[in-house]
Protein backbone atom coordinates (compact mmCIF):
# COMPACT_ATOMS: atom_id res chain seq x y z
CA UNK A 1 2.83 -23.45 0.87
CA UNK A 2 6.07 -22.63 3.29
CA UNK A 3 4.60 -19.60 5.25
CA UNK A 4 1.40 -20.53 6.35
CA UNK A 5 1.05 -18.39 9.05
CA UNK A 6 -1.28 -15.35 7.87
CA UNK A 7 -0.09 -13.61 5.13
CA UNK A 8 -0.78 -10.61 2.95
CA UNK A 9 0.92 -8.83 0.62
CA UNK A 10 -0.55 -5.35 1.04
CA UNK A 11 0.68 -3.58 -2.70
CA UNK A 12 -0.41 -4.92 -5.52
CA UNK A 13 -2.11 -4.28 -8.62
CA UNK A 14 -3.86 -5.91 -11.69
CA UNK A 15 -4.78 -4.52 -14.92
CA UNK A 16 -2.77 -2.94 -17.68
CA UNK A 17 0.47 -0.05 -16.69
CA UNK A 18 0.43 3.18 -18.65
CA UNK A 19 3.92 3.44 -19.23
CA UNK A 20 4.84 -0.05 -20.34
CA UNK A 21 4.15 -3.38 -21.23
CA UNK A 22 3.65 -6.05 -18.58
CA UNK A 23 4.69 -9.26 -19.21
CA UNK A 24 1.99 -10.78 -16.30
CA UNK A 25 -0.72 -8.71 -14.89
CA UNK A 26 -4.38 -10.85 -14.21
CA UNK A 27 -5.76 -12.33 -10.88
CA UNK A 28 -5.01 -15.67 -11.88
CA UNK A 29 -1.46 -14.74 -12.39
CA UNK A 30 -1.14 -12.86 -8.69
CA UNK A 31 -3.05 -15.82 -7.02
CA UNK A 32 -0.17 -18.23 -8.66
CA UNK A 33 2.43 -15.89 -7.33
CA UNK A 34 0.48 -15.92 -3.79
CA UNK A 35 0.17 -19.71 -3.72
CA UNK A 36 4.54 -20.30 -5.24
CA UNK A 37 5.33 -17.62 -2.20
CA UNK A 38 3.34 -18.88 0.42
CA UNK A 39 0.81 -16.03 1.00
CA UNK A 40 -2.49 -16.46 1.75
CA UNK A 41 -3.85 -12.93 0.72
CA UNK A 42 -3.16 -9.87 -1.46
CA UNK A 43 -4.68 -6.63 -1.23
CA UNK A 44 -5.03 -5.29 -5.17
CA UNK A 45 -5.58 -1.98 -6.71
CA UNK A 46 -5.69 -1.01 -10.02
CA UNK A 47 -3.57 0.02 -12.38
CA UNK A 48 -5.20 2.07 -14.93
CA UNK A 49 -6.74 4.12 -12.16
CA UNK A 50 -3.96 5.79 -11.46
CA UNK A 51 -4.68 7.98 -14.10
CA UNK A 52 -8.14 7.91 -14.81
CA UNK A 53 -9.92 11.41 -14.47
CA UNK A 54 -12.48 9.42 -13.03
CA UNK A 55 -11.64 6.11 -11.12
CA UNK A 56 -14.85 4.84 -10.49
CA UNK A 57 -15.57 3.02 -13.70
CA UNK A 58 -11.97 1.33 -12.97
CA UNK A 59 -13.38 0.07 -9.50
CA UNK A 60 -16.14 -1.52 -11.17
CA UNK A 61 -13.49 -3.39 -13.24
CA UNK A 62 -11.21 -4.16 -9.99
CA UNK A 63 -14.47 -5.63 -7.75
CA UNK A 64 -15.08 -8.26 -11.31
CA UNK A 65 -12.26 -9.07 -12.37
CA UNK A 66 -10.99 -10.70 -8.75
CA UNK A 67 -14.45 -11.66 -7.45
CA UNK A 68 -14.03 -15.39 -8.28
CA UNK A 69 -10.69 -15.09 -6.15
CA UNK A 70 -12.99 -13.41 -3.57
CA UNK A 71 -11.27 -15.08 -0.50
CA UNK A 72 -7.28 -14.61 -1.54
CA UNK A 73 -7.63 -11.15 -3.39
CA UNK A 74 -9.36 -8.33 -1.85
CA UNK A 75 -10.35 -5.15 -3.96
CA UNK A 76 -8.75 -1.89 -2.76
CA UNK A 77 -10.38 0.73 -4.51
CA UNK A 78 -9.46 4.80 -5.63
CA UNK A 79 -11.32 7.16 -4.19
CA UNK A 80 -11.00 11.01 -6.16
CA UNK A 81 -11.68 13.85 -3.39
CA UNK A 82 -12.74 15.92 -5.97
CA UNK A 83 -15.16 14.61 -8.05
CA UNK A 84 -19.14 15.17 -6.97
CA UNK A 85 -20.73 12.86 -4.44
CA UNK A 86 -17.18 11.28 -3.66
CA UNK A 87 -18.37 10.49 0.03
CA UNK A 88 -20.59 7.88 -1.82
CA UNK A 89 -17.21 5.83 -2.82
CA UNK A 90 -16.50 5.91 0.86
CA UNK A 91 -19.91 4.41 1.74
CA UNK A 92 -19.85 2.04 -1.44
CA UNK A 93 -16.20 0.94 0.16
CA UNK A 94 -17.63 0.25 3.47
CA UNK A 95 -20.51 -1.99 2.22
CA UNK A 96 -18.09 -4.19 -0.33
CA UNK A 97 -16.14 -4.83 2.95
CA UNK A 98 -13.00 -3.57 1.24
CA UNK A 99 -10.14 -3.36 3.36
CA UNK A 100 -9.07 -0.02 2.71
CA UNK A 101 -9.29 2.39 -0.42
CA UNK A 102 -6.40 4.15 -1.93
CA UNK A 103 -5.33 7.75 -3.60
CA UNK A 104 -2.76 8.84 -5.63
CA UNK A 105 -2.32 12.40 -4.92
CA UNK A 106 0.82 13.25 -7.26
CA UNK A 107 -0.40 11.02 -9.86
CA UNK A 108 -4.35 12.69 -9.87
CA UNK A 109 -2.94 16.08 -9.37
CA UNK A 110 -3.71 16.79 -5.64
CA UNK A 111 -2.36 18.48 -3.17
CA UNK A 112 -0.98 15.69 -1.12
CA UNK A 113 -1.79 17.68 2.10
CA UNK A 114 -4.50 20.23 0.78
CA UNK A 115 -8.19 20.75 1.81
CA UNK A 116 -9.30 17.88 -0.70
CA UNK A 117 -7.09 15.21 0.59
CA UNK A 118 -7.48 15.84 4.45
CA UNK A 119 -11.44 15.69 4.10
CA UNK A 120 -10.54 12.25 1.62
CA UNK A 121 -8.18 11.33 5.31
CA UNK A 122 -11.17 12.21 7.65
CA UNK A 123 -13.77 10.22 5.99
CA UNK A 124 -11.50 7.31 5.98
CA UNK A 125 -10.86 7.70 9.68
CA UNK A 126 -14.65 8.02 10.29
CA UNK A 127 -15.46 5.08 7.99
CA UNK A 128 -12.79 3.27 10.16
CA UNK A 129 -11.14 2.95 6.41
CA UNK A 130 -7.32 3.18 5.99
CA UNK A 131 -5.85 5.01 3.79
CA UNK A 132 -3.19 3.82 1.38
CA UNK A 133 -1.32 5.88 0.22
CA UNK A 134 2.07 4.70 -2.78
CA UNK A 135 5.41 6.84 -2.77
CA UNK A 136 5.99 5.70 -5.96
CA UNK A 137 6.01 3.42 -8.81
CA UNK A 138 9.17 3.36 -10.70
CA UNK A 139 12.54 4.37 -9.77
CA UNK A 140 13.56 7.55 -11.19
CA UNK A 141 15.88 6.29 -13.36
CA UNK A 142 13.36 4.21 -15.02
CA UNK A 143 10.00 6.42 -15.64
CA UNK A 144 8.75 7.58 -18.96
CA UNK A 145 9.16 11.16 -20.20
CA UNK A 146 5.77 11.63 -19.81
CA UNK A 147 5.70 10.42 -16.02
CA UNK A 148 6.51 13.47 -14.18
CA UNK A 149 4.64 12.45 -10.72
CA UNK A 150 6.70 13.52 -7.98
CA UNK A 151 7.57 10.75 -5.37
CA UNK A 152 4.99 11.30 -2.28
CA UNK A 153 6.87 13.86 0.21
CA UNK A 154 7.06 13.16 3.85
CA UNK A 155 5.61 16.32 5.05
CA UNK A 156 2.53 15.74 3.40
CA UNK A 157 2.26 11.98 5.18
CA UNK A 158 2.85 13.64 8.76
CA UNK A 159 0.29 15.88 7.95
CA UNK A 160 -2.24 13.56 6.88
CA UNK A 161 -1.23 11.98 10.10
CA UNK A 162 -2.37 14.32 12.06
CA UNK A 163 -5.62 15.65 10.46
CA UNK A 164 -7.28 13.21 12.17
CA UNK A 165 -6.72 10.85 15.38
CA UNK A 166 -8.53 8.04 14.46
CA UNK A 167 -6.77 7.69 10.61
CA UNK A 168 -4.57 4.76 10.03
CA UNK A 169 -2.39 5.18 6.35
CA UNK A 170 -0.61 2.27 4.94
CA UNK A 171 2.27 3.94 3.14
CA UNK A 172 3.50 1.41 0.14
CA UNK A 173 6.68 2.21 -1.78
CA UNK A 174 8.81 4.22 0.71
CA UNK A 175 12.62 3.75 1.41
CA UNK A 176 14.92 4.46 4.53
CA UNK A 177 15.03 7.87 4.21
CA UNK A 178 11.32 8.60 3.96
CA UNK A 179 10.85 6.61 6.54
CA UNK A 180 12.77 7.84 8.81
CA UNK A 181 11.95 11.38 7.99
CA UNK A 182 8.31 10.73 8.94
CA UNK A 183 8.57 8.33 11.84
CA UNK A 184 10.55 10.53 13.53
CA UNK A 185 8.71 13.56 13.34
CA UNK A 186 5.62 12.14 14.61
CA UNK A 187 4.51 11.50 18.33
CA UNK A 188 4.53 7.89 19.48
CA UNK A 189 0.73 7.81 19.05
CA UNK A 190 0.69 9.42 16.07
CA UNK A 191 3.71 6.66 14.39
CA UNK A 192 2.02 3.59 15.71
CA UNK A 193 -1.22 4.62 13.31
CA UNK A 194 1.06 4.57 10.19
CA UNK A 195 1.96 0.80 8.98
CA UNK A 196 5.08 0.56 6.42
CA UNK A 197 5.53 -1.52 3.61
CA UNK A 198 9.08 -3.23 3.27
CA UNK A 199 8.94 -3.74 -1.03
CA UNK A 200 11.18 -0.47 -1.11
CA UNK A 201 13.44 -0.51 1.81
CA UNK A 202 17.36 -1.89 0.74
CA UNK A 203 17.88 -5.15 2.24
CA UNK A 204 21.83 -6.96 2.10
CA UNK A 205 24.39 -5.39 1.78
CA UNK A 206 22.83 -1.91 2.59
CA UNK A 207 20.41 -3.68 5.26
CA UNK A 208 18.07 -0.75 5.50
CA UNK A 209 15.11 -3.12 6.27
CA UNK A 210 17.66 -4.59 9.20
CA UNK A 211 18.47 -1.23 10.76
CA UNK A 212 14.79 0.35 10.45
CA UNK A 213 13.68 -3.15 12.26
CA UNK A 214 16.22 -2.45 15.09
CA UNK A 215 15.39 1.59 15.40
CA UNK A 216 11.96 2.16 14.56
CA UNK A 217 10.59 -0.95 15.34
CA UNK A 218 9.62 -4.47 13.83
CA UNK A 219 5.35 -3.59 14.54
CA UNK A 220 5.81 -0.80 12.23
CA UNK A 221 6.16 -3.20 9.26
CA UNK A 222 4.25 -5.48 6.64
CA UNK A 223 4.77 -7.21 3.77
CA UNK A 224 4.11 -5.72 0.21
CA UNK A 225 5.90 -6.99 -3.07
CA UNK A 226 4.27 -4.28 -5.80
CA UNK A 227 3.77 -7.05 -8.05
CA UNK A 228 3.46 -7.23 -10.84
CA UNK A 229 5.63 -3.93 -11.25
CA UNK A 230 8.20 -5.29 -8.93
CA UNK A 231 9.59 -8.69 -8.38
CA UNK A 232 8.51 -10.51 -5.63
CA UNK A 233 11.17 -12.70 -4.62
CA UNK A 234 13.45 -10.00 -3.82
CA UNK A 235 11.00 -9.01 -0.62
CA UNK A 236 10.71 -12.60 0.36
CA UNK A 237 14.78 -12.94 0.17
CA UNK A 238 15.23 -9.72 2.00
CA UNK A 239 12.74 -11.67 4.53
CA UNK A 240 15.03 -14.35 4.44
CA UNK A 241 18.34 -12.46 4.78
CA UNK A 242 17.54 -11.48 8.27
CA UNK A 243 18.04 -12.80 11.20
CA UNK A 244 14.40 -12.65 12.63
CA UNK A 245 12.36 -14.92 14.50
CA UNK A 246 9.44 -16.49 13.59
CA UNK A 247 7.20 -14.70 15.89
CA UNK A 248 8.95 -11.20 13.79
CA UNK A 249 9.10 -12.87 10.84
CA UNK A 250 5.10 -13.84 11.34
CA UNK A 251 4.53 -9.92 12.54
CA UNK A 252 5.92 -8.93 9.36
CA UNK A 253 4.09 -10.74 6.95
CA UNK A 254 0.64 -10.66 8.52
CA UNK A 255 0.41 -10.01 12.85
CA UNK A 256 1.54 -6.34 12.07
CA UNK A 257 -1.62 -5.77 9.48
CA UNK A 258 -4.13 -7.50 11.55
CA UNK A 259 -3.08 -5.54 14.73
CA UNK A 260 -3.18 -2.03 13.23
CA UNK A 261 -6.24 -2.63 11.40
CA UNK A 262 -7.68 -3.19 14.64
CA UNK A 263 -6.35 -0.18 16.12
């Protein structure tokens, strides 16, 4: 493997997509992709839970279906603020040793900054659990009639920022602008909590990725692909586009993640 300095890819999924077919979509298929990219690790949700009035069963699913890849894909599992006895899923989270759980506010039809979500935020933060939390899917241009999810608005992450000072979110799926618009509304302590995927952000000839490494700053970033929505290789060739270093390049696709999860 070419990268063998610690490396996760923080967004991805297994399991079948409501709104179309996927060509590849099991564990053995993301560990291949792991092992022909040189990444050691991939944090996975999944799919159907995204819409599930209940996501529970769906964890059961995610925990057995990757347990015999225990040690390159680790379960991230959807926790519903609503539902009775959620605080259980937070506890059941902690003892599985997951490394954070996720929500879907605009997909489960939350308030993405309501009661429900900042006591989902404060639990996380008091279970020392991040939060991850996905912009999107799909491009726009691309969803199904039916799939009417707004993308995840930027006021609602610098709220959810600030519920709690001990929170840490790992936003997957955003772009420049969101970005931007949240980074720079936040206080220096309250920005270095928040960790950024790069699947979304332009690379050449746009060079988002390049400008948002220059002015808000390479630590804010990781590496996540959204396989198998997305493809890959175009976040490892942005990675390669760049002019970065290998200690940036290393922060990037690992040093970053194990740093904030520390925090």
């Amino acid at each position: 493997m070419e990268h063998l300095v610690t490396s996760i890819d923080v967004a991805t999924f297994t399991g079948e997509y409501p709104y179309r077919q996927l060509a590849k979509n099991s564990p053995d298929w993301l560990v291949a992709q792991l092992d022909r990219l040189g990444l050691n690790q991939a944090w996975v949700g999944y799919l159907p839970a995204i819409l599930h009035r209940d996501p529970r069963p769906g964890n059961e699913v995610l925990h057995r279906v990757i347990a015999q890849h225990a040690e390159r894909l680790r379960p991230v599992p959807t926790v519903d603020p609503r539902l009775p006895h959620w605080e259980e899923d937070i506890d059941a989270a902690v003892q599985a040793g997951v490394p954070s759980i996720r929500a879907y506010p605009m997909q489960q039809g939350l308030d993405p900054a309501g009661a429900e979500m900042r006591a989902l935020a404060r639990a996380a933060a008091s279970a020392s659990l991040p939060l991850t939390l996905t912009v999107r899917f799909e491009d726009l241009r691309q969803r199904h009639p039916l799939d009417t999810a707004a993308d995840l608005p930027g006021a609602a992450l610098r709220s959810l920022a600030r519920c709690d000072p001990d929170l840490r979110i790992l936003v997957a799926h955003a772009d420049r602008t969101l970005v931007e618009e949240v980074h720079f509304g936040l206080t220096p302590d309250e920005g270095q909590r928040l960790l950024w995927d790069i699947s979304w952000i332009w690379g050449p000839p746009e060079n988002h990725l390049s400008l948002l490494l220059r002015t808000v700053g390479v630590e804010r970033f990781t590496f996540g692909s959204g396989m198998p929505l997305r493809i890959p290789d175009a976040v490892m060739a942005k990675l390669d586009l760049l002019d970065l270093s290998e200690l940036d390049r290393a922060a990037i696709t690992g040093g970053n993640l194990e740093r904030w999860s520390s925090l």
